[in-house]
C-alpha atoms as a PDB file:
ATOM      1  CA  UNK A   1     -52.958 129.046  54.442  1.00  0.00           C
ATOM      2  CA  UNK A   2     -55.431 131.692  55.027  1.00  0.00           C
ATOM      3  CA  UNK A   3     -55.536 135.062  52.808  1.00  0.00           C
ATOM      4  CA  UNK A   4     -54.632 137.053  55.847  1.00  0.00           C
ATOM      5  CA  UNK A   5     -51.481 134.754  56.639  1.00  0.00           C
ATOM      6  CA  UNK A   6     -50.325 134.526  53.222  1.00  0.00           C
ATOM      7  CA  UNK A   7     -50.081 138.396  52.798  1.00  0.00           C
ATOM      8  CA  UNK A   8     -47.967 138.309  55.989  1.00  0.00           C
ATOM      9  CA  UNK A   9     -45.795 135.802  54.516  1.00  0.00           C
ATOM     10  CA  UNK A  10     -45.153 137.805  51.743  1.00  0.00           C
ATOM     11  CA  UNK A  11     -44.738 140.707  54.378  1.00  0.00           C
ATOM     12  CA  UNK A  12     -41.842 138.990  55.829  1.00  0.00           C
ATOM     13  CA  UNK A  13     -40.189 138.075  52.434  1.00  0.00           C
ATOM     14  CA  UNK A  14     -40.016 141.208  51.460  1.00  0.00           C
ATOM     15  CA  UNK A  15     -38.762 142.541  54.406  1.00  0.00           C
ATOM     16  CA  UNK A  16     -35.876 139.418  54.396  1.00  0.00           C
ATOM     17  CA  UNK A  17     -35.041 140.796  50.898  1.00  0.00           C
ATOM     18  CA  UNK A  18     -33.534 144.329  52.633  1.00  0.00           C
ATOM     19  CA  UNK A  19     -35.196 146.443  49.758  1.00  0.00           C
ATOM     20  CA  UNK A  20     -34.498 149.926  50.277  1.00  0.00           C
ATOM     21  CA  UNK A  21     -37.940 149.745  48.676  1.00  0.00           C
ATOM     22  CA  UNK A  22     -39.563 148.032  52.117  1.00  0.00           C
ATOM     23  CA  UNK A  23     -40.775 151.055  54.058  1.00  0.00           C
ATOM     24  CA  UNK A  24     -42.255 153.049  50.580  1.00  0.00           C
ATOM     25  CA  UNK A  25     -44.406 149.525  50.806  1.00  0.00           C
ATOM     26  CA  UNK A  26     -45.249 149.532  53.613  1.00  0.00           C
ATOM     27  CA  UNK A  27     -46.078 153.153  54.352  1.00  0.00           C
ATOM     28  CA  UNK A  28     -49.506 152.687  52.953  1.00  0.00           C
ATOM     29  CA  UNK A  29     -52.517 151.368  53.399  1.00  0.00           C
ATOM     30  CA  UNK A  30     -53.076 148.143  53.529  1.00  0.00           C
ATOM     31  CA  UNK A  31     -54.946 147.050  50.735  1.00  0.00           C
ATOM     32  CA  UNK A  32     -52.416 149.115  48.368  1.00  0.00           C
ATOM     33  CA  UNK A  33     -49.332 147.355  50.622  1.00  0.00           C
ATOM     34  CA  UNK A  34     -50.108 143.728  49.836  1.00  0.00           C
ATOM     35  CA  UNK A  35     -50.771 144.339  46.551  1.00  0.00           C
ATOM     36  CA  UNK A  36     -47.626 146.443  45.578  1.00  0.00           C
ATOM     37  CA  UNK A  37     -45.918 143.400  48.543  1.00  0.00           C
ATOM     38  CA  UNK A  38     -47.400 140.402  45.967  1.00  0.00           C
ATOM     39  CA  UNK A  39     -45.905 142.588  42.739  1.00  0.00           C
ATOM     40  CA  UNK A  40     -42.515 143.280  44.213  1.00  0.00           C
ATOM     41  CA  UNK A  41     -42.194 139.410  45.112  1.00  0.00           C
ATOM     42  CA  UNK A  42     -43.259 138.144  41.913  1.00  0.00           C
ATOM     43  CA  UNK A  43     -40.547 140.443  40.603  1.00  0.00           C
ATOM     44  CA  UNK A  44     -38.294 139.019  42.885  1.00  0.00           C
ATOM     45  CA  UNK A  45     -38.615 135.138  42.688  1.00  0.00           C
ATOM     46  CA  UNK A  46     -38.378 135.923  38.955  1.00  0.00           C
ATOM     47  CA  UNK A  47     -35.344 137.614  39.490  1.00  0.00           C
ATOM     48  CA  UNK A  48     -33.929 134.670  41.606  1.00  0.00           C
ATOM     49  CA  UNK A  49     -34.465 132.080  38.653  1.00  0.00           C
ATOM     50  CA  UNK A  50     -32.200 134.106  36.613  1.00  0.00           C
ATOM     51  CA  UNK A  51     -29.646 134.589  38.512  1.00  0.00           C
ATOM     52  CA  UNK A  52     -29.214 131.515  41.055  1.00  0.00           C
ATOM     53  CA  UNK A  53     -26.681 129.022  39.687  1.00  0.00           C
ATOM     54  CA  UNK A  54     -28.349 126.313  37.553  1.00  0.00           C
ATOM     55  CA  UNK A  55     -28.435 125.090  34.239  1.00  0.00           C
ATOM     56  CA  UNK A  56     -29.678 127.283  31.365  1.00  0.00           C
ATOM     57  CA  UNK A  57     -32.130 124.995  30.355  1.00  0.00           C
ATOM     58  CA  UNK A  58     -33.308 124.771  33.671  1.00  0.00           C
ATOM     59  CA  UNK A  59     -33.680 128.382  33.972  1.00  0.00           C
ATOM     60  CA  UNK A  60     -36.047 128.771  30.525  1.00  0.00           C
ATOM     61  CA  UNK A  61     -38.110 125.662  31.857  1.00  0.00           C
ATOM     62  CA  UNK A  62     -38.958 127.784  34.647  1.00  0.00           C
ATOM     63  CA  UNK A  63     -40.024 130.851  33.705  1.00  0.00           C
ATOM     64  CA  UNK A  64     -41.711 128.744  30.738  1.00  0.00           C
ATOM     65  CA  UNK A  65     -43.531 127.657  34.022  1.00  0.00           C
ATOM     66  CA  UNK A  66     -44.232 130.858  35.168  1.00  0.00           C
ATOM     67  CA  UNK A  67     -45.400 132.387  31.576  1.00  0.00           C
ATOM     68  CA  UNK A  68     -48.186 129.556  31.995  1.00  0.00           C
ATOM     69  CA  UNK A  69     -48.942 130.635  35.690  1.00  0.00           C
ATOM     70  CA  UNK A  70     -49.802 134.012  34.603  1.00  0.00           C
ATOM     71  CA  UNK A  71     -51.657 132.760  31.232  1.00  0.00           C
ATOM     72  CA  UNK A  72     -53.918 130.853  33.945  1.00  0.00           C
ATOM     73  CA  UNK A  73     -54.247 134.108  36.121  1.00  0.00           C
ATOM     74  CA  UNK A  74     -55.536 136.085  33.119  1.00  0.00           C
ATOM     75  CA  UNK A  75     -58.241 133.231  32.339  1.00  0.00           C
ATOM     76  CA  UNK A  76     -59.276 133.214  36.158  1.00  0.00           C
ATOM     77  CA  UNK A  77     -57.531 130.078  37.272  1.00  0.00           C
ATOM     78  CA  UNK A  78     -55.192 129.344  39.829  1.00  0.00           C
ATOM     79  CA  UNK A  79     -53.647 127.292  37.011  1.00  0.00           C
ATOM     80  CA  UNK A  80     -51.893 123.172  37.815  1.00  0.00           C
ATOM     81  CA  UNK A  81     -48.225 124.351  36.635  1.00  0.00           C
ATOM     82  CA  UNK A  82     -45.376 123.470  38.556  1.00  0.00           C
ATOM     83  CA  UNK A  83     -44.115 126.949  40.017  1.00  0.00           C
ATOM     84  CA  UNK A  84     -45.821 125.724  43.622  1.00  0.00           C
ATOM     85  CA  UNK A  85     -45.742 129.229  44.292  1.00  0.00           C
ATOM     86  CA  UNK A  86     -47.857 130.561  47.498  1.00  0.00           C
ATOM     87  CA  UNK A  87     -47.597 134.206  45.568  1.00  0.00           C
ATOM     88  CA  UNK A  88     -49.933 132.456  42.867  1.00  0.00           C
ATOM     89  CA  UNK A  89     -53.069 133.063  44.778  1.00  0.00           C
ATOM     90  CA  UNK A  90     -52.015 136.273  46.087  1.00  0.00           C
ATOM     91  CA  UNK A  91     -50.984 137.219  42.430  1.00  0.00           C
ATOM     92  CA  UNK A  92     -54.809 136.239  41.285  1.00  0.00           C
ATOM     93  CA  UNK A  93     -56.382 138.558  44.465  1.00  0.00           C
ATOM     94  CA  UNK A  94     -54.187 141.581  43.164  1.00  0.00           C
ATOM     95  CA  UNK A  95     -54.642 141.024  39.580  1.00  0.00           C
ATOM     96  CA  UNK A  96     -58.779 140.656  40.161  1.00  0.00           C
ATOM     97  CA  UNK A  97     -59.304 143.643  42.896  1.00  0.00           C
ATOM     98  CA  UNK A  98     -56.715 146.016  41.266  1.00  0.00           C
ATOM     99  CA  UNK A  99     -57.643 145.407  37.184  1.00  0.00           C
ATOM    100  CA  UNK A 100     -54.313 144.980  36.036  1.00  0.00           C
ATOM    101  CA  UNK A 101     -52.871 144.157  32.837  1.00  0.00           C
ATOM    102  CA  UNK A 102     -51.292 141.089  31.659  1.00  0.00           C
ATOM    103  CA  UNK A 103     -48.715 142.894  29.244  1.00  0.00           C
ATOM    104  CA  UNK A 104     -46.438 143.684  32.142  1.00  0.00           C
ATOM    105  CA  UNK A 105     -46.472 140.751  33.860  1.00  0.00           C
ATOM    106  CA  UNK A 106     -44.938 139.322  31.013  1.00  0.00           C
ATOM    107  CA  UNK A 107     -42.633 141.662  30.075  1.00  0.00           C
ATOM    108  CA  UNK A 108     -40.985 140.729  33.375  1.00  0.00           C
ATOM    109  CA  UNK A 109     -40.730 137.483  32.331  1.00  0.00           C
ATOM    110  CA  UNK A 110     -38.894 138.426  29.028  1.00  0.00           C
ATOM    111  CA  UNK A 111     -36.390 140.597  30.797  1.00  0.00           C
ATOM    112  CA  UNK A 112     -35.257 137.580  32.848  1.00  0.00           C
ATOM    113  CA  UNK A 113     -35.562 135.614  29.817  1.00  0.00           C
ATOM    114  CA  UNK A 114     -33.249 138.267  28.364  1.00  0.00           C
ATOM    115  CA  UNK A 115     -30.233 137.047  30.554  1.00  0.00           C
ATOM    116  CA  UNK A 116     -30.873 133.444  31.033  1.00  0.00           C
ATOM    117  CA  UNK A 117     -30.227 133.877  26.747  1.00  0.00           C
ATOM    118  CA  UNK A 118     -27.229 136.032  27.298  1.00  0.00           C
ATOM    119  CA  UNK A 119     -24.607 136.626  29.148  1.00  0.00           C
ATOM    120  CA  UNK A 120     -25.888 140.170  28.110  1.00  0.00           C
ATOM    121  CA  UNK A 121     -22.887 142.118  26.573  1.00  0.00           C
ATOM    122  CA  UNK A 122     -22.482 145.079  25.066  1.00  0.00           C
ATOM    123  CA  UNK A 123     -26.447 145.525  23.787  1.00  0.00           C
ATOM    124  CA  UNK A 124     -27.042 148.252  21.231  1.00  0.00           C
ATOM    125  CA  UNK A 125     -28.820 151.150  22.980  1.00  0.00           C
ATOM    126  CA  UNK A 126     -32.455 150.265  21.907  1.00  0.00           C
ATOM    127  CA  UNK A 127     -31.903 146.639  23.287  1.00  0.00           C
ATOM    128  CA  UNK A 128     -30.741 148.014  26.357  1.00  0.00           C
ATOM    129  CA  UNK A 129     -33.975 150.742  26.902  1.00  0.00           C
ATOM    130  CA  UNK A 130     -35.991 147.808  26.272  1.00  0.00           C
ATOM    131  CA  UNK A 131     -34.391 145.212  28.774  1.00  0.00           C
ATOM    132  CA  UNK A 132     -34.853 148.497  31.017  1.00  0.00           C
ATOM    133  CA  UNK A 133     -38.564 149.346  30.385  1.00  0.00           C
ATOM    134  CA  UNK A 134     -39.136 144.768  31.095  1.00  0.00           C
ATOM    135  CA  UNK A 135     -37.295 144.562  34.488  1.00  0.00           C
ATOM    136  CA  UNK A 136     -38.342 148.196  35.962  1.00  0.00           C
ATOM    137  CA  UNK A 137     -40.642 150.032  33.810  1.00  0.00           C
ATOM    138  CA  UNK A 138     -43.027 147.269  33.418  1.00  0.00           C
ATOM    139  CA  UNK A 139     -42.738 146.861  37.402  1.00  0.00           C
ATOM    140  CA  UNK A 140     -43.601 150.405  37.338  1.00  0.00           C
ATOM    141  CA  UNK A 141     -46.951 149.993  35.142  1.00  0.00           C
ATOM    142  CA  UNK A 142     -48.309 147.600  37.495  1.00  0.00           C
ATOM    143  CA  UNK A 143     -47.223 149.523  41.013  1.00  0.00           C
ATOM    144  CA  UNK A 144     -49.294 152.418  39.568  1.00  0.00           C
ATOM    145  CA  UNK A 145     -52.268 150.758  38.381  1.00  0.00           C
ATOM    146  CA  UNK A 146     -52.379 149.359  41.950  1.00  0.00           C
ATOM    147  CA  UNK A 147     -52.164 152.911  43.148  1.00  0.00           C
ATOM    148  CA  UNK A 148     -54.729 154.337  40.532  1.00  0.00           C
ATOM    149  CA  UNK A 149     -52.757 156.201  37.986  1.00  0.00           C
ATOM    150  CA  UNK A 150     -53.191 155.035  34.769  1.00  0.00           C
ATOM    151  CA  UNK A 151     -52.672 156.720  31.284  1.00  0.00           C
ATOM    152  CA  UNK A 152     -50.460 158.148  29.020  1.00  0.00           C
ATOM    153  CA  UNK A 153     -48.691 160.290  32.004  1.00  0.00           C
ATOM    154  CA  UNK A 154     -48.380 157.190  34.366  1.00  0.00           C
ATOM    155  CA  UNK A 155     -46.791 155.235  31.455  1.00  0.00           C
ATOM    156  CA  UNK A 156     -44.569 158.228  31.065  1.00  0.00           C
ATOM    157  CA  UNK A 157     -43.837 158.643  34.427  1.00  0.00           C
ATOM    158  CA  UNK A 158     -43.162 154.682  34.759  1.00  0.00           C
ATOM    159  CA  UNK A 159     -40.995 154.371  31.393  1.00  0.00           C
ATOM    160  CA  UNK A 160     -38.569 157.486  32.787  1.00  0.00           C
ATOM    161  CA  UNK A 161     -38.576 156.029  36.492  1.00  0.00           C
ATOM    162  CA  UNK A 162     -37.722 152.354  34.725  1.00  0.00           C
ATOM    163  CA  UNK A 163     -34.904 153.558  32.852  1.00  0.00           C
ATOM    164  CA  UNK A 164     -33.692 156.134  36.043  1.00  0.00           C
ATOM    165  CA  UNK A 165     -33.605 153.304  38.363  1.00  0.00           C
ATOM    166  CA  UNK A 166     -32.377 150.201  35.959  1.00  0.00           C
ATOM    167  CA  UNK A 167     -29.267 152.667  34.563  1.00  0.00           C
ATOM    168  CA  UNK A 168     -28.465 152.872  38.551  1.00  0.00           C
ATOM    169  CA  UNK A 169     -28.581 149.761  39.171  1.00  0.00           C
ATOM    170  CA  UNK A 170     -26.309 149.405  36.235  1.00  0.00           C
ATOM    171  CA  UNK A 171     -23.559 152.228  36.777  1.00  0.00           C
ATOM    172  CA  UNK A 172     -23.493 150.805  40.205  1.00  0.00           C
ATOM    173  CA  UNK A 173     -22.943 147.263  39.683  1.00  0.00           C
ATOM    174  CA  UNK A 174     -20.289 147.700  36.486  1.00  0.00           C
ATOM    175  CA  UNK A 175     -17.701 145.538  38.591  1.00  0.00           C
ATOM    176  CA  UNK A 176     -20.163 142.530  39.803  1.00  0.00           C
ATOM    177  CA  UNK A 177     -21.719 142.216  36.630  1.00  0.00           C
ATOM    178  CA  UNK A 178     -18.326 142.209  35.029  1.00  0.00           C
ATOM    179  CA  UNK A 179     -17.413 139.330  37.548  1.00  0.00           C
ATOM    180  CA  UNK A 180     -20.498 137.480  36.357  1.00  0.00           C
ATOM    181  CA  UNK A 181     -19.554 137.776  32.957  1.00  0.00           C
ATOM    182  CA  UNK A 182     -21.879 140.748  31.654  1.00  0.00           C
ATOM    183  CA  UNK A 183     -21.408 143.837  30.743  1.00  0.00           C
ATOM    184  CA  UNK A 184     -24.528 146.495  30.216  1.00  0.00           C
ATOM    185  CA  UNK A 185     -23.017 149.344  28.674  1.00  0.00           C
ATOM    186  CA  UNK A 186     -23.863 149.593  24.969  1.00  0.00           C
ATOM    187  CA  UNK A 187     -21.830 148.986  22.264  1.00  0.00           C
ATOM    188  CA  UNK A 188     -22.080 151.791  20.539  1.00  0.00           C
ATOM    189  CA  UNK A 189     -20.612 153.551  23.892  1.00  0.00           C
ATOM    190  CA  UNK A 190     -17.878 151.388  23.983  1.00  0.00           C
ATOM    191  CA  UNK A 191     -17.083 152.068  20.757  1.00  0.00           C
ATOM    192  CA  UNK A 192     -16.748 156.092  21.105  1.00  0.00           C
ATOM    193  CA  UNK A 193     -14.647 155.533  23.686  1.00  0.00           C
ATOM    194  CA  UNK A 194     -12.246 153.360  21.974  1.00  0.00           C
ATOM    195  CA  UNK A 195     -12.984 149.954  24.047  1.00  0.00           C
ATOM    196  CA  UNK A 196     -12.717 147.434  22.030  1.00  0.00           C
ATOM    197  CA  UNK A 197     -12.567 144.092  23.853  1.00  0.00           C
ATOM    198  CA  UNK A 198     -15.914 142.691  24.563  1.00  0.00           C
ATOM    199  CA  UNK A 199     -14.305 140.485  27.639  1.00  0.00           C
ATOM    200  CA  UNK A 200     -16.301 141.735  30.417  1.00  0.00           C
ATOM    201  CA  UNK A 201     -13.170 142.145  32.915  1.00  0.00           C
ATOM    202  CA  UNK A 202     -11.166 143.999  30.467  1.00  0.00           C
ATOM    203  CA  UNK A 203     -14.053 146.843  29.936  1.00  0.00           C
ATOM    204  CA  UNK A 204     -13.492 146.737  34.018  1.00  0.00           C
ATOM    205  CA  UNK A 205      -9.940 147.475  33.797  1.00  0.00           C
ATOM    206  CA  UNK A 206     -10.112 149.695  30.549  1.00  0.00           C
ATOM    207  CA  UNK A 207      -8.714 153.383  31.285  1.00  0.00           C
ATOM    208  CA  UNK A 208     -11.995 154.711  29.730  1.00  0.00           C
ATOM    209  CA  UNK A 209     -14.290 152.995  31.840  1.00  0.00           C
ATOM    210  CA  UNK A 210     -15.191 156.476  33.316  1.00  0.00           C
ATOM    211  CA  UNK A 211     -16.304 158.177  29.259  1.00  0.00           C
ATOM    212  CA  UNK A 212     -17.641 154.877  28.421  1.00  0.00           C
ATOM    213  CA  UNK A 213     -20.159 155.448  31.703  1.00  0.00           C
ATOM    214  CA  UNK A 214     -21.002 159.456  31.024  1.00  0.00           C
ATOM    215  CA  UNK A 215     -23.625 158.267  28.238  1.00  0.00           C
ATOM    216  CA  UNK A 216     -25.780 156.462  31.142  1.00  0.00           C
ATOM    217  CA  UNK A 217     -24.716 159.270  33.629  1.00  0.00           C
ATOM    218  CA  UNK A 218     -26.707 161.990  31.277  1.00  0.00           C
ATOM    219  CA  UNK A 219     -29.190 159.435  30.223  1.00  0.00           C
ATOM    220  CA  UNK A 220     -30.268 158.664  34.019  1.00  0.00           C
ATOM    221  CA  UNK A 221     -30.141 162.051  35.127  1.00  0.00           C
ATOM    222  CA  UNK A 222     -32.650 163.361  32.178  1.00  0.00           C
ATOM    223  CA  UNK A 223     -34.682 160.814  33.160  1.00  0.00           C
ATOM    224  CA  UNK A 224     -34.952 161.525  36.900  1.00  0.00           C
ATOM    225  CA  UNK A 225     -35.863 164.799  35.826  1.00  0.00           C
ATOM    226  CA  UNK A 226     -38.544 163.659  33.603  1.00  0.00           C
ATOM    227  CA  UNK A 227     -39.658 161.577  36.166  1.00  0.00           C
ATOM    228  CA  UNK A 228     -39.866 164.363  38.524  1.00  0.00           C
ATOM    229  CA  UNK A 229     -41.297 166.917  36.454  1.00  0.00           C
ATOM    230  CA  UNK A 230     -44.045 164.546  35.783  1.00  0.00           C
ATOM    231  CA  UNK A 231     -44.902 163.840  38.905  1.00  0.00           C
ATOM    232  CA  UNK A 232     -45.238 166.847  40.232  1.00  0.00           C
ATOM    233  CA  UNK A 233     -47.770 167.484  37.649  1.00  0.00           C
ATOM    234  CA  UNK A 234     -49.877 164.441  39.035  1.00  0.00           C
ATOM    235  CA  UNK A 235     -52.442 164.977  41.481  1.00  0.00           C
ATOM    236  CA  UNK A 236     -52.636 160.772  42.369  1.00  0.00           C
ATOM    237  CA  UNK A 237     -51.351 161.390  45.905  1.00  0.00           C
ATOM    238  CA  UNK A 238     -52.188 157.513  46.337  1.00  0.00           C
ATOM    239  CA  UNK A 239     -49.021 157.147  44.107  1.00  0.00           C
ATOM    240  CA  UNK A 240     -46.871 158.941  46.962  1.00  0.00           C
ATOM    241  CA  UNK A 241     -44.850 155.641  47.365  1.00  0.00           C
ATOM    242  CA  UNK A 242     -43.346 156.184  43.445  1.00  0.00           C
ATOM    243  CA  UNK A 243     -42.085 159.230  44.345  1.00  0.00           C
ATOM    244  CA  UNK A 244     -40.172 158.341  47.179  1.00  0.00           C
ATOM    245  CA  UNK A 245     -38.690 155.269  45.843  1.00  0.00           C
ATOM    246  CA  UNK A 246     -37.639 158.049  43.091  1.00  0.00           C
ATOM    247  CA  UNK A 247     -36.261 160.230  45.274  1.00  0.00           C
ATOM    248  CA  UNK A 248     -34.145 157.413  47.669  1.00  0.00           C
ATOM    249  CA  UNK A 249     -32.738 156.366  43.917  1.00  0.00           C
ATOM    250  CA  UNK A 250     -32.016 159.821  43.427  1.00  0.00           C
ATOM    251  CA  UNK A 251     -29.966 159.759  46.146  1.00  0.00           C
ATOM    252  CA  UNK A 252     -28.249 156.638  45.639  1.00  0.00           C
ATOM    253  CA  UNK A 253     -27.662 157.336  41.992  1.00  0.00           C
ATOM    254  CA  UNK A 254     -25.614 160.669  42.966  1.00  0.00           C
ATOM    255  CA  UNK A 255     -23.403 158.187  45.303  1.00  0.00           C
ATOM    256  CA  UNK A 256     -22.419 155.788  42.626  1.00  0.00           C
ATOM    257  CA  UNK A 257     -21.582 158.427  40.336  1.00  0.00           C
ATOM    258  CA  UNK A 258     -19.464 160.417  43.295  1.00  0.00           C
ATOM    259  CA  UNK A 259     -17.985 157.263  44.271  1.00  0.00           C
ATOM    260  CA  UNK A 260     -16.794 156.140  40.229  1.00  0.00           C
ATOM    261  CA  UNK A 261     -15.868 153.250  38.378  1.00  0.00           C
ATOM    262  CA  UNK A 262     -13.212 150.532  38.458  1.00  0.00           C
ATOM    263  CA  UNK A 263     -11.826 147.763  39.586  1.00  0.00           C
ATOM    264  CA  UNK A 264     -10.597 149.056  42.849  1.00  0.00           C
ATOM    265  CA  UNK A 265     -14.167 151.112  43.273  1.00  0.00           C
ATOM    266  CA  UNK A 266     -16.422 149.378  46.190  1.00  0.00           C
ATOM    267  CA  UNK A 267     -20.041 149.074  45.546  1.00  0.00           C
ATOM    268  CA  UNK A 268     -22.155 152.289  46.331  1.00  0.00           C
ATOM    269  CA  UNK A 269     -24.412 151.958  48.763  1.00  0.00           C
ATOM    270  CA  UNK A 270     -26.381 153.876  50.945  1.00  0.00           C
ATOM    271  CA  UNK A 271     -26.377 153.820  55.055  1.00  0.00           C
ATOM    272  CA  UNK A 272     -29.486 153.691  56.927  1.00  0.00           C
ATOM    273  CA  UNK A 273     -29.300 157.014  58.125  1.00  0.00           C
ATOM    274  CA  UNK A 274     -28.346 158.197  54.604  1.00  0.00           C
ATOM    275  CA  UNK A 275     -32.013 156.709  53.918  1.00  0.00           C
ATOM    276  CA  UNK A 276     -33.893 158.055  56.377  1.00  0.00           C
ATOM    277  CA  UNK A 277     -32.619 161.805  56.101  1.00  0.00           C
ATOM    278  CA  UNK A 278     -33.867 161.184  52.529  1.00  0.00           C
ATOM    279  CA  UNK A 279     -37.090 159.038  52.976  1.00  0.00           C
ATOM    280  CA  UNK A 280     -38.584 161.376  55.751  1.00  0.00           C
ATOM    281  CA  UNK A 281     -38.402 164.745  53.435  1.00  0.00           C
ATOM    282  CA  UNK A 282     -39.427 162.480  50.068  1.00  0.00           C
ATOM    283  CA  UNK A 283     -42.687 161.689  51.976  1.00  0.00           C
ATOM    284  CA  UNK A 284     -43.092 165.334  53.387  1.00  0.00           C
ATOM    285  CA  UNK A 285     -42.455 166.555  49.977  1.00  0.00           C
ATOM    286  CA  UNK A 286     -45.230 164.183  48.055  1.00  0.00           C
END
């Protein structure tokens, strides 16, 4: 496969995924697109290892795998390990053209590895900011390097936009997660509130659902408006594609916490239009 049609494989994966993410990616040019493309996929297949059914062992013997792929990559190999992944070379271009560090790559990893280990329930708040900063803020680091901010701001700016957009991700998925046997809000949350179960399903049905989600509410809003703040104090307009992935979280943030918690809740979401009206003045705005 040629350099040119592996990027445009990757392209099309990411576009299959239905990130809202997609057109932030793509909106840019090109260099800074397959990059960011090859980053959001490694993310991804990552992601898939954790969750698709399989054995746990299975599961750990595979991102074993991939901790070795990316110990290659940093040694400037394509490595022999058994991942078979097309994204390897692509990952080796990025990492090469772009400088970036090995740290987050692997803190990736260890997120995954996080709930492989689990089911995750009920983390005390420090092991929750961390599993935040390895899935998202890590992510973060590396999208910004690509785009040339680096730094204690950028790490700032990527730390608060990792823990905006993972606390989302969490208020908003409260019922699946519960369904899958995991529950993200921390203990010592639960414990204000008076839940004292640690069975995932009956934190779902628990009349304080609602206090025991306030915490994250405040938590995610302060740091969207970290996140904000700091960015608007940056003058990396190559970064532009942070902000509006910000700002369309932003937006779908508000939703989950207008549309609530429960059992009988349905899963916020945004609409393609909803998007757009907010994608168009995020870019404006940048």
């Amino acid at each position: 496969m040629t350099n040119k049609d592996l990027h445009k494989t990757i392209a099309k994966q990411v576009h299959a995924t239905g990130t809202s993410f997609y057109w932030p990616m793509h909106l840019q040019q090109r260099k800074y697109r397959q990059a960011v493309f090859t980053i959001y996929m490694y993310c991804r297949v990552l992601d898939d290892v954790a969750d698709v059914p399989d054995q746990r062992d299975a599961k750990i013997r595979k991102l074993s795998h991939w901790r070795d792929e990316i110990d290659c990559l940093f040694s400037g190999t394509l490595g022999t390990g058994p991942t078979g992944s097309p994204l390897i070379p692509a990952l080796l271009e990025t990492i090469r053209e772009f400088e970036l560090p090995k740290a987050p790559f692997v803190a990736v990893i260890e997120g995954m590895e996080a709930d492989v280990n689990g089911p995750i329930i009920a983390p005390d708040w420090e092991s929750l900011r961390i599993y935040c900063h390895q899935v998202a803020g890590s992510v973060g680091n590396l999208c910004l390097a690509v785009w040339g901010w680096r730094g204690e701001q950028a790490d700032l700016f990527a730390k608060s936009t990792g823990e905006a957009l993972q606390l989302t991700n969490i208020l908003r998925d409260i019922k699946d997660d519960a369904y899958e046997g995991r529950v993200y809000l921390p203990r010592e949350v639960l414990e204000n509130v008076r839940i004292n179960s640690r069975q995932p399903l009956d934190i779902l049905r628990h009349p304080n659902l609602a206090d025991a989600c306030a915490p994250l509410i405040d938590l995610a809003d302060q740091r969207f408006k970290i996140a904000r703040s700091l960015w608007k104090e940056s003058s990396v307009k190559t970064a532009r594609p942070a902000w509006v992935m910000l700002e369309l979280y932003r937006a779908l943030f508000d939703e989950v916490v207008r549309t609530g918690f429960g059992p009988d809740r349905p899963r916020a979401r945004l609409s393609t239009a909803r998007k757009l009206r907010n994608l168009i003045p995020a870019y404006i705005s940048a």
